[in-house]
C-alpha atoms as a PDB file:
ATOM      1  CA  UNK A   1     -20.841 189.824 -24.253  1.00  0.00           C
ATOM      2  CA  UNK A   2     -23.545 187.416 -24.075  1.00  0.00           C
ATOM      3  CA  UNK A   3     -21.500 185.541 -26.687  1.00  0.00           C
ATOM      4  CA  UNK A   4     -18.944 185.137 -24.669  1.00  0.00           C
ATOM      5  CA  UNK A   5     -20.824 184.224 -21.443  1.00  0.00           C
ATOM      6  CA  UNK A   6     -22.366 181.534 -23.593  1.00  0.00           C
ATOM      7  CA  UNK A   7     -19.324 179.999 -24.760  1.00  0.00           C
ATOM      8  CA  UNK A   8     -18.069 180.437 -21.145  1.00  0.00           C
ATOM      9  CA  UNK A   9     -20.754 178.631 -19.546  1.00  0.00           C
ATOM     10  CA  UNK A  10     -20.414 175.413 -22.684  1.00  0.00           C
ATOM     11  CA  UNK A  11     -17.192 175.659 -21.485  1.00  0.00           C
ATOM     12  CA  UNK A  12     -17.565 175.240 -17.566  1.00  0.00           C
ATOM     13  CA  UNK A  13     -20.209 172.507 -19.178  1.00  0.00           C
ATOM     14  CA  UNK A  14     -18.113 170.471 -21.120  1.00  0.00           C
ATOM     15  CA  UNK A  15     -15.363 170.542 -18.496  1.00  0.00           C
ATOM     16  CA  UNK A  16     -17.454 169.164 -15.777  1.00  0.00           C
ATOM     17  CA  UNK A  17     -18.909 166.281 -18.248  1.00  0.00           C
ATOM     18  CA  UNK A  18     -14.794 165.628 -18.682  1.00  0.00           C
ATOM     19  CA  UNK A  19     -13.968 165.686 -15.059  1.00  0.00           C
ATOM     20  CA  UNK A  20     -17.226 163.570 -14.267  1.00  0.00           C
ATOM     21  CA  UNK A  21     -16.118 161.158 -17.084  1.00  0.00           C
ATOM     22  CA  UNK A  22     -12.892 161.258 -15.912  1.00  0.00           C
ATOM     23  CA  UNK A  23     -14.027 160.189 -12.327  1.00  0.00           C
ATOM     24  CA  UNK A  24     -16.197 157.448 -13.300  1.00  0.00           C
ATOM     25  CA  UNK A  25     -13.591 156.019 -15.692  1.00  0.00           C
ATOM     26  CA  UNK A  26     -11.255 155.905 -12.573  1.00  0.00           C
ATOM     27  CA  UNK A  27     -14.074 154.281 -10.611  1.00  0.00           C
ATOM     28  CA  UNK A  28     -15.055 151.564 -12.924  1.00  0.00           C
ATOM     29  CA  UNK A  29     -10.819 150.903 -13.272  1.00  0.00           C
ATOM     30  CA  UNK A  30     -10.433 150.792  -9.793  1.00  0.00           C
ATOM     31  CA  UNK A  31     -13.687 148.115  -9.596  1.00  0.00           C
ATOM     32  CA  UNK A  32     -12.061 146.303 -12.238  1.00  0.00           C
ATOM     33  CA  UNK A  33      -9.093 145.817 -10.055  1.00  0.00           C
ATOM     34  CA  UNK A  34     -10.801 145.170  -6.705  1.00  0.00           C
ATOM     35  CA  UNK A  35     -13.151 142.198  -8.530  1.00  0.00           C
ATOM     36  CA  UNK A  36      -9.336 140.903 -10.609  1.00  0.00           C
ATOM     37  CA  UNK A  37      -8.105 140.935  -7.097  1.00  0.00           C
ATOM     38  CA  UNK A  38     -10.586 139.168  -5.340  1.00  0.00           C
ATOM     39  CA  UNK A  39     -11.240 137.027  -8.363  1.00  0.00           C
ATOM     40  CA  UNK A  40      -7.552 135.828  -7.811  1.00  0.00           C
ATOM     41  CA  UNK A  41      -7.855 135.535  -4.385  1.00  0.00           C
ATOM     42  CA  UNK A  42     -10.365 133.264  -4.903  1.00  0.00           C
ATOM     43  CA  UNK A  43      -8.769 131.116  -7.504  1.00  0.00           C
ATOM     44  CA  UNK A  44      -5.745 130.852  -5.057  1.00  0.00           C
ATOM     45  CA  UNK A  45      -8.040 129.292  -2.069  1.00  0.00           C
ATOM     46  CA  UNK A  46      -9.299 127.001  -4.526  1.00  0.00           C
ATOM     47  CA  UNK A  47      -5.969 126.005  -5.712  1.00  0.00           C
ATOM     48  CA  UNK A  48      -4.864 125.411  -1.977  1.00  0.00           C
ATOM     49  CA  UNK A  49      -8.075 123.793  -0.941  1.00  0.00           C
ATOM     50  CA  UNK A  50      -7.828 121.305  -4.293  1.00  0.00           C
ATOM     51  CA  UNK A  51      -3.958 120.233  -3.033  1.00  0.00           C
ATOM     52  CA  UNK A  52      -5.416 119.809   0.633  1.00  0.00           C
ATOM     53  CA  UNK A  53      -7.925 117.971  -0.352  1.00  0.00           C
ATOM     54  CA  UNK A  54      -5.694 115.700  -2.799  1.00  0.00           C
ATOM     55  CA  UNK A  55      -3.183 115.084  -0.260  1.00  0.00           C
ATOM     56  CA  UNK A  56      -5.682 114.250   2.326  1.00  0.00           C
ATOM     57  CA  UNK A  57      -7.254 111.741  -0.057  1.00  0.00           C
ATOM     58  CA  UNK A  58      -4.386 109.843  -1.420  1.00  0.00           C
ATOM     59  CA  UNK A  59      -4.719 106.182   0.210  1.00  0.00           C
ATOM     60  CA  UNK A  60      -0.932 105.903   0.517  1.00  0.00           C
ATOM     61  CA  UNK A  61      -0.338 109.205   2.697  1.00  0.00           C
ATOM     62  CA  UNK A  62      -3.436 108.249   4.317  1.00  0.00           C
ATOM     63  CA  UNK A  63      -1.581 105.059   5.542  1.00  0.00           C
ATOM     64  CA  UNK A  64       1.223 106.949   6.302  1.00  0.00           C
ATOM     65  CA  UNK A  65      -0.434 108.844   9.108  1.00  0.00           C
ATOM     66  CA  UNK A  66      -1.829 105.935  10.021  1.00  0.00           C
ATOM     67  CA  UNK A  67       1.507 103.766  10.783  1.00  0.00           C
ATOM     68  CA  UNK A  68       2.958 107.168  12.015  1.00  0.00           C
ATOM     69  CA  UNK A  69       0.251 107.755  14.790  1.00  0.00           C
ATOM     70  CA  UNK A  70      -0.877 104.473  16.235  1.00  0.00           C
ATOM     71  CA  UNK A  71       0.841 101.616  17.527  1.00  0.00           C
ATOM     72  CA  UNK A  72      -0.044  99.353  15.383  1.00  0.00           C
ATOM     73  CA  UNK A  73      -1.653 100.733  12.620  1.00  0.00           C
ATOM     74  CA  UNK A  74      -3.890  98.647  10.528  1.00  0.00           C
ATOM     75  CA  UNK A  75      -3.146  99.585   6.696  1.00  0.00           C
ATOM     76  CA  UNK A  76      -3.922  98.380   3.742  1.00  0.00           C
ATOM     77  CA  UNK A  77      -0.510  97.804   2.477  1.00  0.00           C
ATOM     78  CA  UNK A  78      -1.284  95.687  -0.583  1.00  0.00           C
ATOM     79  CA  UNK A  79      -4.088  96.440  -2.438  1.00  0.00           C
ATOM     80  CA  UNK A  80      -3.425  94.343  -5.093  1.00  0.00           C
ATOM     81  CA  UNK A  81      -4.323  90.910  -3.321  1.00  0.00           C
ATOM     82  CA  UNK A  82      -7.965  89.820  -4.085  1.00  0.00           C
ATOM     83  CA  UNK A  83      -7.844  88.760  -0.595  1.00  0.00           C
ATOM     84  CA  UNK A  84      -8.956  91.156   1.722  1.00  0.00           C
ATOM     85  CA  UNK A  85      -7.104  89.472   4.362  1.00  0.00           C
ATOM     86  CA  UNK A  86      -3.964  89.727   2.628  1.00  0.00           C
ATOM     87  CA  UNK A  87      -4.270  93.275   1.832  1.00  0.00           C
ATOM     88  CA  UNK A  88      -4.568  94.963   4.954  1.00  0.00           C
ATOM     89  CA  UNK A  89      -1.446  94.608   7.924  1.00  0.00           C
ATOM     90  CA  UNK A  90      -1.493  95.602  11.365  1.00  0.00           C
ATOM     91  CA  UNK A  91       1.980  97.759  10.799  1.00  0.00           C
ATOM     92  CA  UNK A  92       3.974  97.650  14.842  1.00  0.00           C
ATOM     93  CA  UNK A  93       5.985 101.237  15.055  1.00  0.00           C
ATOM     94  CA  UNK A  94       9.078  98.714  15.777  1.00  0.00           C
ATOM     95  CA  UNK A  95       8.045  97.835  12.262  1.00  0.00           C
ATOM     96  CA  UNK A  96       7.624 101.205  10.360  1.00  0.00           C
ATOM     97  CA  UNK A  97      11.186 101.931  11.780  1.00  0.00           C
ATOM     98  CA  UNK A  98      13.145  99.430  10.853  1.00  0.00           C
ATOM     99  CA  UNK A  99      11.768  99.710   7.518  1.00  0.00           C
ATOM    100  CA  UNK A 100      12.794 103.037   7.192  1.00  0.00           C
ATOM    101  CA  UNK A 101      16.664 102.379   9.216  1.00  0.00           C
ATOM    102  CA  UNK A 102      17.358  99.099   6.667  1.00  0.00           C
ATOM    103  CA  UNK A 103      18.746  99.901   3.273  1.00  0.00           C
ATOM    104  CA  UNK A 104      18.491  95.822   2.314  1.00  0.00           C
ATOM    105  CA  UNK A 105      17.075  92.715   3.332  1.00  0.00           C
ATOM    106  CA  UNK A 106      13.971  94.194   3.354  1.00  0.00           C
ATOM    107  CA  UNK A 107      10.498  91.750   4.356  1.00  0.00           C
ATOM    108  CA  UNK A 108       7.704  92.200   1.917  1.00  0.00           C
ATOM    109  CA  UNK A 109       6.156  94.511   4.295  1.00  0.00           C
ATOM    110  CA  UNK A 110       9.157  96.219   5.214  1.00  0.00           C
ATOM    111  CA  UNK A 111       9.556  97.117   1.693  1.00  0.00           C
ATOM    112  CA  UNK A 112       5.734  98.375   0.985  1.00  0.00           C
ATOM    113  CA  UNK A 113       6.356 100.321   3.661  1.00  0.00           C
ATOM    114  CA  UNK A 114       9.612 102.264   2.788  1.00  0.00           C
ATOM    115  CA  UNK A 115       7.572 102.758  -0.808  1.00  0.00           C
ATOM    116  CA  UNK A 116       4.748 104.227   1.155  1.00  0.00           C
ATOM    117  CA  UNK A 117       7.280 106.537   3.146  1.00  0.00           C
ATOM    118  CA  UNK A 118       8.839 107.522   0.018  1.00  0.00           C
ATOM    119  CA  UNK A 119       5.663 108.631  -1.878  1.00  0.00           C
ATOM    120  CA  UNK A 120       4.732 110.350   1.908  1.00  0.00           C
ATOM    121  CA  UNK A 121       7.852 112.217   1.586  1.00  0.00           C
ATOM    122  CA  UNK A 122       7.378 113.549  -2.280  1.00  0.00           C
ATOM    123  CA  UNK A 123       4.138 114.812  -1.493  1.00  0.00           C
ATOM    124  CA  UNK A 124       6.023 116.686   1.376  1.00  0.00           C
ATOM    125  CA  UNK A 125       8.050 117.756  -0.911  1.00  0.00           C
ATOM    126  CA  UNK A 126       5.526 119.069  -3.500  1.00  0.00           C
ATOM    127  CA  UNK A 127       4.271 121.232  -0.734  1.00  0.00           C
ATOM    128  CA  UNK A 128       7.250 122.703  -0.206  1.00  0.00           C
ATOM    129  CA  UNK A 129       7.426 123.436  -3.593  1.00  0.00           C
ATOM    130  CA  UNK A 130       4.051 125.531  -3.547  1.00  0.00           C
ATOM    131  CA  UNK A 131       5.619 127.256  -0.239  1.00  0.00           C
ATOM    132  CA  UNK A 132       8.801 128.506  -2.467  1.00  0.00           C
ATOM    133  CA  UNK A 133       7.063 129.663  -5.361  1.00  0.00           C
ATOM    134  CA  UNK A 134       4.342 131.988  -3.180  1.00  0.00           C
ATOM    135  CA  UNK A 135       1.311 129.983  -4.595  1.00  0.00           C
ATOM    136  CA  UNK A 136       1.103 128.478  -0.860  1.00  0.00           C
ATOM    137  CA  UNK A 137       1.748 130.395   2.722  1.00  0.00           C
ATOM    138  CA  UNK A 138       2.879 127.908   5.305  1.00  0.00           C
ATOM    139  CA  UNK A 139       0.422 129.325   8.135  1.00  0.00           C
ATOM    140  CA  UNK A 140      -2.362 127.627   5.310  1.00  0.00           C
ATOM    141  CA  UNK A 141      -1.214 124.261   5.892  1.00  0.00           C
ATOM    142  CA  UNK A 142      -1.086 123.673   9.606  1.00  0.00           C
ATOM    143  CA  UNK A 143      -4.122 121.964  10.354  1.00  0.00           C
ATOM    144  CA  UNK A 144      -3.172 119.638   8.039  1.00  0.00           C
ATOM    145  CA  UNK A 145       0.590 119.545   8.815  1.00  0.00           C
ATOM    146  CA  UNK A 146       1.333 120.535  11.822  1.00  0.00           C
ATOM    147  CA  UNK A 147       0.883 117.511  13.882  1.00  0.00           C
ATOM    148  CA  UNK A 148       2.430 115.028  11.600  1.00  0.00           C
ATOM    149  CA  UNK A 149       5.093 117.125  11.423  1.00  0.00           C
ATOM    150  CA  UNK A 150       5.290 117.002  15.148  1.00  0.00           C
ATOM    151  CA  UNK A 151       5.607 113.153  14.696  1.00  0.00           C
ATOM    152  CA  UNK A 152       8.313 113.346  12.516  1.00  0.00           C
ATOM    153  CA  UNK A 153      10.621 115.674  14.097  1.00  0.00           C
ATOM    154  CA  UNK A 154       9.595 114.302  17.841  1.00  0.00           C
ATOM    155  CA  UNK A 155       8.462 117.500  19.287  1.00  0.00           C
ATOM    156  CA  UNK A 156       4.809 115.498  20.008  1.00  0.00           C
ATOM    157  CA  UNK A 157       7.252 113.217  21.677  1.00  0.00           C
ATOM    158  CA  UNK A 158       5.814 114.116  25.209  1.00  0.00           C
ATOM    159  CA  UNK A 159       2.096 114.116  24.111  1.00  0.00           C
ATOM    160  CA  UNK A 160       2.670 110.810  22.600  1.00  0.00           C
ATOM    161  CA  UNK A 161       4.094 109.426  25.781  1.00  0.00           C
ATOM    162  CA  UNK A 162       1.591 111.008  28.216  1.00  0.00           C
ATOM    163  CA  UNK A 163      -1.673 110.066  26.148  1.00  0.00           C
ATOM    164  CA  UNK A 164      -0.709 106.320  24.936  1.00  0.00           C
ATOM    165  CA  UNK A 165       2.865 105.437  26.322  1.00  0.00           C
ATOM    166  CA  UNK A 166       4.199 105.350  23.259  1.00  0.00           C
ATOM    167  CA  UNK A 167       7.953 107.268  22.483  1.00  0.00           C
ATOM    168  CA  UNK A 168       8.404 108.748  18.834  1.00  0.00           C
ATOM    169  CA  UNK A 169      11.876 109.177  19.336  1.00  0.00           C
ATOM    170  CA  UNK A 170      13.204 106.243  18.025  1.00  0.00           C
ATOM    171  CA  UNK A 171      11.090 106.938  14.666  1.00  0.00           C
ATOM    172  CA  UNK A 172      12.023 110.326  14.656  1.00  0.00           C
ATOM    173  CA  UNK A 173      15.483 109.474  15.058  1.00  0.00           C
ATOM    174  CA  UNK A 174      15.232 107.224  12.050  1.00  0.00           C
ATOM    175  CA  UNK A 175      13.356 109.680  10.315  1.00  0.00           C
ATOM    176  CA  UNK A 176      16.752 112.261  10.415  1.00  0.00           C
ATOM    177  CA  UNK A 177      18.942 109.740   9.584  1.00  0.00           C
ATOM    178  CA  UNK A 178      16.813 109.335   6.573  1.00  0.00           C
ATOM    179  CA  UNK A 179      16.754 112.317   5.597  1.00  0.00           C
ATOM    180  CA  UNK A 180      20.416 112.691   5.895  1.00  0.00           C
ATOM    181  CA  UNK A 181      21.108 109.373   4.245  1.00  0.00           C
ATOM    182  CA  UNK A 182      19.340 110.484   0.664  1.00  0.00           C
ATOM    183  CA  UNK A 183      19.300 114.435   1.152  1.00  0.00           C
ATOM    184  CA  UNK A 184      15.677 115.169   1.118  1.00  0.00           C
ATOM    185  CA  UNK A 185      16.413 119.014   1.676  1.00  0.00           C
ATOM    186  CA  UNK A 186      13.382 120.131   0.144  1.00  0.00           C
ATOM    187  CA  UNK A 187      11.189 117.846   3.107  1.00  0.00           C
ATOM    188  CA  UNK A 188      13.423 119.361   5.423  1.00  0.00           C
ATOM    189  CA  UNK A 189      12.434 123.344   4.459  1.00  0.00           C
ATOM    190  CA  UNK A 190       9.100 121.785   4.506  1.00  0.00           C
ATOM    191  CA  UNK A 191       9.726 120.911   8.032  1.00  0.00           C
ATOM    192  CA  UNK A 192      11.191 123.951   8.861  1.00  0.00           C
ATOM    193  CA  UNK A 193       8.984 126.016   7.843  1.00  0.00           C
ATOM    194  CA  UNK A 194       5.597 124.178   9.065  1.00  0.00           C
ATOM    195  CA  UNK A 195       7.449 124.375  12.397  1.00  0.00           C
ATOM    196  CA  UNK A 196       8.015 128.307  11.804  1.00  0.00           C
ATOM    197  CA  UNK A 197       4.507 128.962  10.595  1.00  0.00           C
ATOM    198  CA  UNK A 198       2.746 126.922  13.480  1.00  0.00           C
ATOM    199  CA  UNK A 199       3.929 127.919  16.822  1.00  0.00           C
END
């Protein structure tokens, strides 16, 4: 009887050491996920953060903005020239338009600028790239996006003309046609969804 009641209780005994190890094996997997997930989580804000912060340093979007925002917009369109003169322009919006309307008979700054535009709109594109593949949410980029987006769909259009008297909508205009003219569908999503993401 004893015997039994001994073996009985080792049993009770070993069960509970299973059940305990059991339980702590769950534990430590479910801390291994929780740390993988926030691991990742963290590895995606870097990766957003990193693009951000290239974007917001690359000289040619820089200038971009620039011509896109003020009337005029002093730029350094040619770096290139030892001359520091010659390398920065005071870029009129008349000027940013027409070189993004023309399609030939470019000036030498009409032409910088249309390369400048161009690069502008790849990185847009990029972006919307990240947004498509889920390794970038839209609501993530609109302190950085939102307002020259604004610019280049005219919806600031009123802002602009209350604060400094100037109307986008002749650049904006342009800017469709553009788009139009050489199917940049991916900058449009872009748009799109910025505008979605940022109301």
């Amino acid at each position: 009887m004893n015997k039994r009641a001994g073996t009985a209780s080792n049993w009770d005994h070993s069960n509970t050491i299973s059940a305990v190890s059991a339980a702590c094996a769950i534990l430590v997997f479910g801390f291994g996920i929780y740390q993988y997930g926030s691991s990742e989580n963290w590895k995606r804000s870097e990766f957003v953060a990193a693009q951000i912060k290239e974007y917001n340093a690359d000289r040619i979007n820089q200038s971009v903005l620039l011509m896109m925002d003020y009337d005029p917009a002093h730029v350094e369109l040619f770096p290139e020239k030892t001359n520091s003169t010659e390398r920065y322009v005071d870029v009129q919006f008349e000027v940013l338009i027409s070189a993004i309307t023309k399609e030939n008979k470019f000036t030498p700054v009409e032409m910088q600028i249309r390369q400048y535009f161009e690069h502008f709109l790849t990185s847009l594109s990029r972006f919307n790239y990240f947004i498509t593949s889920g390794a970038i949410e839209p609501k993530e980029l609109c302190a950085d996006f939102g307002y020259p987006i604004e610019l280049l769909t005219g919806t600031a259009r009123d802002m602009k003309l209350k604060n400094v008297g100037v109307d986008i909508a002749p650049f904006s205009k342009a800017v469709d046609e553009y788009l139009t003219r050489w199917d940049y569908k991916y900058v449009r999503d872009f748009m799109t969804n910025i505008q979605t993401a940022c109301k």
